[in-house]
N, C-alpha and C. Protein backbone atom coordinates (compact mmCIF):
# COMPACT_ATOMS: atom_id res chain seq x y z
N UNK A 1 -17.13 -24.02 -12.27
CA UNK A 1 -16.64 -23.88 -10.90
C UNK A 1 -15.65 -22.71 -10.81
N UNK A 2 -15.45 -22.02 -9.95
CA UNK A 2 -14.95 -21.00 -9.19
C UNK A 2 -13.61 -21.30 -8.10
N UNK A 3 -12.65 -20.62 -8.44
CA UNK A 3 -11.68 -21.29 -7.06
C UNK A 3 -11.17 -20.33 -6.98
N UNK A 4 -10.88 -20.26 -5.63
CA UNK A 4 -9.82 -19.16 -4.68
C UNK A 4 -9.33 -19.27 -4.10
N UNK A 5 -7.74 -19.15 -4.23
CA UNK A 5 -7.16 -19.46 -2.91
C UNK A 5 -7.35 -19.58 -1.66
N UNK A 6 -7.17 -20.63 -1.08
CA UNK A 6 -7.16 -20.69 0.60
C UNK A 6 -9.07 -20.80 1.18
N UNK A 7 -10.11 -20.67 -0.09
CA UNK A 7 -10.87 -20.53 0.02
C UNK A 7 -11.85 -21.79 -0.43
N UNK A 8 -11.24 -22.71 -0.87
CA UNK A 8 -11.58 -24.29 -1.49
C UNK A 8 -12.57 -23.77 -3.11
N UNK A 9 -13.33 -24.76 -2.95
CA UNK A 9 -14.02 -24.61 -4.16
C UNK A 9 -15.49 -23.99 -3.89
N UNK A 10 -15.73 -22.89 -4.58
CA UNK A 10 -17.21 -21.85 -5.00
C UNK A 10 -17.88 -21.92 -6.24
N UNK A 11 -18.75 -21.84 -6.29
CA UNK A 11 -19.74 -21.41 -7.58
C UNK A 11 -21.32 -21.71 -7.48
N UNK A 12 -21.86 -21.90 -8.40
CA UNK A 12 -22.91 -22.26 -8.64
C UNK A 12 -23.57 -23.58 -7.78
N UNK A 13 -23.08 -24.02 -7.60
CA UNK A 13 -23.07 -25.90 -6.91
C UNK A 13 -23.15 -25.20 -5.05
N UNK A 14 -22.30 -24.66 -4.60
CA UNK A 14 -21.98 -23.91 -2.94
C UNK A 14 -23.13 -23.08 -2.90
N UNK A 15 -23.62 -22.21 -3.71
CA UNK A 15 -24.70 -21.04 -3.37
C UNK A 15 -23.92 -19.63 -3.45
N UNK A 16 -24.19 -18.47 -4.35
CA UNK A 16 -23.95 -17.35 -3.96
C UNK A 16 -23.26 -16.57 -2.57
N UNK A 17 -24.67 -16.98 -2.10
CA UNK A 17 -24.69 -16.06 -0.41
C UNK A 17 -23.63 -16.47 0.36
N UNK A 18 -23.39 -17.76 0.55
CA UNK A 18 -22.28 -18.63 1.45
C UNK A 18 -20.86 -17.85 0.52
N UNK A 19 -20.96 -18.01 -0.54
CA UNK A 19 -19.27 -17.82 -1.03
C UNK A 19 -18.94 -16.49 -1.04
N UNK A 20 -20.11 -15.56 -1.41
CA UNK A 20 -19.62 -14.01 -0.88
C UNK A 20 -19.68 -13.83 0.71
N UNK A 21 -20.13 -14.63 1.54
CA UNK A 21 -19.81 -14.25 2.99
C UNK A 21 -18.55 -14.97 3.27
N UNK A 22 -18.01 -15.89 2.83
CA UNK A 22 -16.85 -16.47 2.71
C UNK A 22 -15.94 -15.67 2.46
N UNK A 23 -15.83 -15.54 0.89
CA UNK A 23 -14.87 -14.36 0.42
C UNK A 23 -14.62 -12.70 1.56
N UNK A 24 -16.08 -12.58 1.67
CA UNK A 24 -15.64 -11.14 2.84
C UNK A 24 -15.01 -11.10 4.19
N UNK A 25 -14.95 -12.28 4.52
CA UNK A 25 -13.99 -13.17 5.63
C UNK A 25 -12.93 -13.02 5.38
N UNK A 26 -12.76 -13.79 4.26
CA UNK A 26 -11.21 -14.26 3.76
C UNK A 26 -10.58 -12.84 3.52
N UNK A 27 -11.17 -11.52 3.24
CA UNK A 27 -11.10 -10.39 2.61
C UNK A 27 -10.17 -9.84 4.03
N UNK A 28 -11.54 -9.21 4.82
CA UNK A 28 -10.97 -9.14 6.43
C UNK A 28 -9.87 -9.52 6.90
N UNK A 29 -10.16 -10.72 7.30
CA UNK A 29 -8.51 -11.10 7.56
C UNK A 29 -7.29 -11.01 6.94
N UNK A 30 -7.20 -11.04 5.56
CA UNK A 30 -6.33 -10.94 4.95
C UNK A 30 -5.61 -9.23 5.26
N UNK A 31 -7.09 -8.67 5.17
CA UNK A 31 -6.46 -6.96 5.72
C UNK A 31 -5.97 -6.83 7.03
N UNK A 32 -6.79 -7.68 7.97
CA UNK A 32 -6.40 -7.43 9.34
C UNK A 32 -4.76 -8.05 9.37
N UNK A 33 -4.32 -8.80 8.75
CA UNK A 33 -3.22 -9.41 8.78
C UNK A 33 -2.11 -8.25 8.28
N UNK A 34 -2.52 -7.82 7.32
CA UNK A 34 -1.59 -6.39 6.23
C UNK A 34 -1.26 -5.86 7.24
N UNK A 35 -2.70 -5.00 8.06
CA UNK A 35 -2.13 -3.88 9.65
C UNK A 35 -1.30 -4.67 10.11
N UNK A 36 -1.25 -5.16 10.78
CA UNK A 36 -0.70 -5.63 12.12
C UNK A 36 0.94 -5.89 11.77
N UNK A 37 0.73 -6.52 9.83
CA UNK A 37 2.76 -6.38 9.38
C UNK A 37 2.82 -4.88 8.99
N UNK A 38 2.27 -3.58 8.73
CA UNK A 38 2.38 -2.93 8.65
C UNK A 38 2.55 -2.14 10.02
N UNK A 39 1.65 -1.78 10.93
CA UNK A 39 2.13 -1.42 12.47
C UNK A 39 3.14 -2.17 12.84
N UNK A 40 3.70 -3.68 13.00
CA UNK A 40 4.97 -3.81 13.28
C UNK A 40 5.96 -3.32 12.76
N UNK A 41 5.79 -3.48 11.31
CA UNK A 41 7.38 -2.56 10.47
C UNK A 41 7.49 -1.29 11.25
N UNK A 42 6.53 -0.70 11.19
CA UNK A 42 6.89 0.98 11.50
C UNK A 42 7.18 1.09 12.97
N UNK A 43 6.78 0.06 13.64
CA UNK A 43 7.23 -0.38 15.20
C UNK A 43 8.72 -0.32 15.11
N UNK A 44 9.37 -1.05 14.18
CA UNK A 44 10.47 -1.71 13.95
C UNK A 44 11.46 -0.33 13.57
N UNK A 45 11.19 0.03 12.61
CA UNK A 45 11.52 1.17 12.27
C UNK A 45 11.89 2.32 12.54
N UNK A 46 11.05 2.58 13.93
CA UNK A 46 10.91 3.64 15.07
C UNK A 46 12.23 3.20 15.99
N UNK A 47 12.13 2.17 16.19
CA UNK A 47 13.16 1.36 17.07
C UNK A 47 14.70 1.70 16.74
N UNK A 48 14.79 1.18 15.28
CA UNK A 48 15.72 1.48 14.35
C UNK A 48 16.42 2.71 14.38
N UNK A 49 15.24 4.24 14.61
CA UNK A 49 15.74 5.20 13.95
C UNK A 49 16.53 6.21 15.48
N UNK A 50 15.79 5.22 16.82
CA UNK A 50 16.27 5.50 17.98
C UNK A 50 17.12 5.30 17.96
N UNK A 51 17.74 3.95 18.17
CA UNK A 51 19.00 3.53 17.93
C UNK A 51 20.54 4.31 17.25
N UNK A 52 19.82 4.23 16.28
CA UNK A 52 20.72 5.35 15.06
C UNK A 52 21.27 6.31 15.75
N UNK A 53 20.50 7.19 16.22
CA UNK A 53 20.45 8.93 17.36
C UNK A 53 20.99 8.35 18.51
């Protein structure tokens, strides 16, 4: 058996196809999540450097 976080249990027993379309989900979002704290910091940042001036 196979395990991944946040992703329950994979392997042989689940099927291939299902757990790599799973995983490329879990993949996605995990990135889409990175942008969005990354565009806020630099949101934040910008804010910050106004302020400063």
């Amino acid at each position: 058996m196979v395990y991944y976080p946040g992703c329950g249990m994979m392997g042989w027993s689940g099927g291939w196809g299902f757990g790599w379309a799973f995983m490329f989900l879990y993949g996605l979002i995990l990135v889409g999540v990175l942008v969005l704290i990354i565009f806020w910091i630099l949101k934040m940042w910008k804010e910050v450097q106004r302020k400063k001036k």
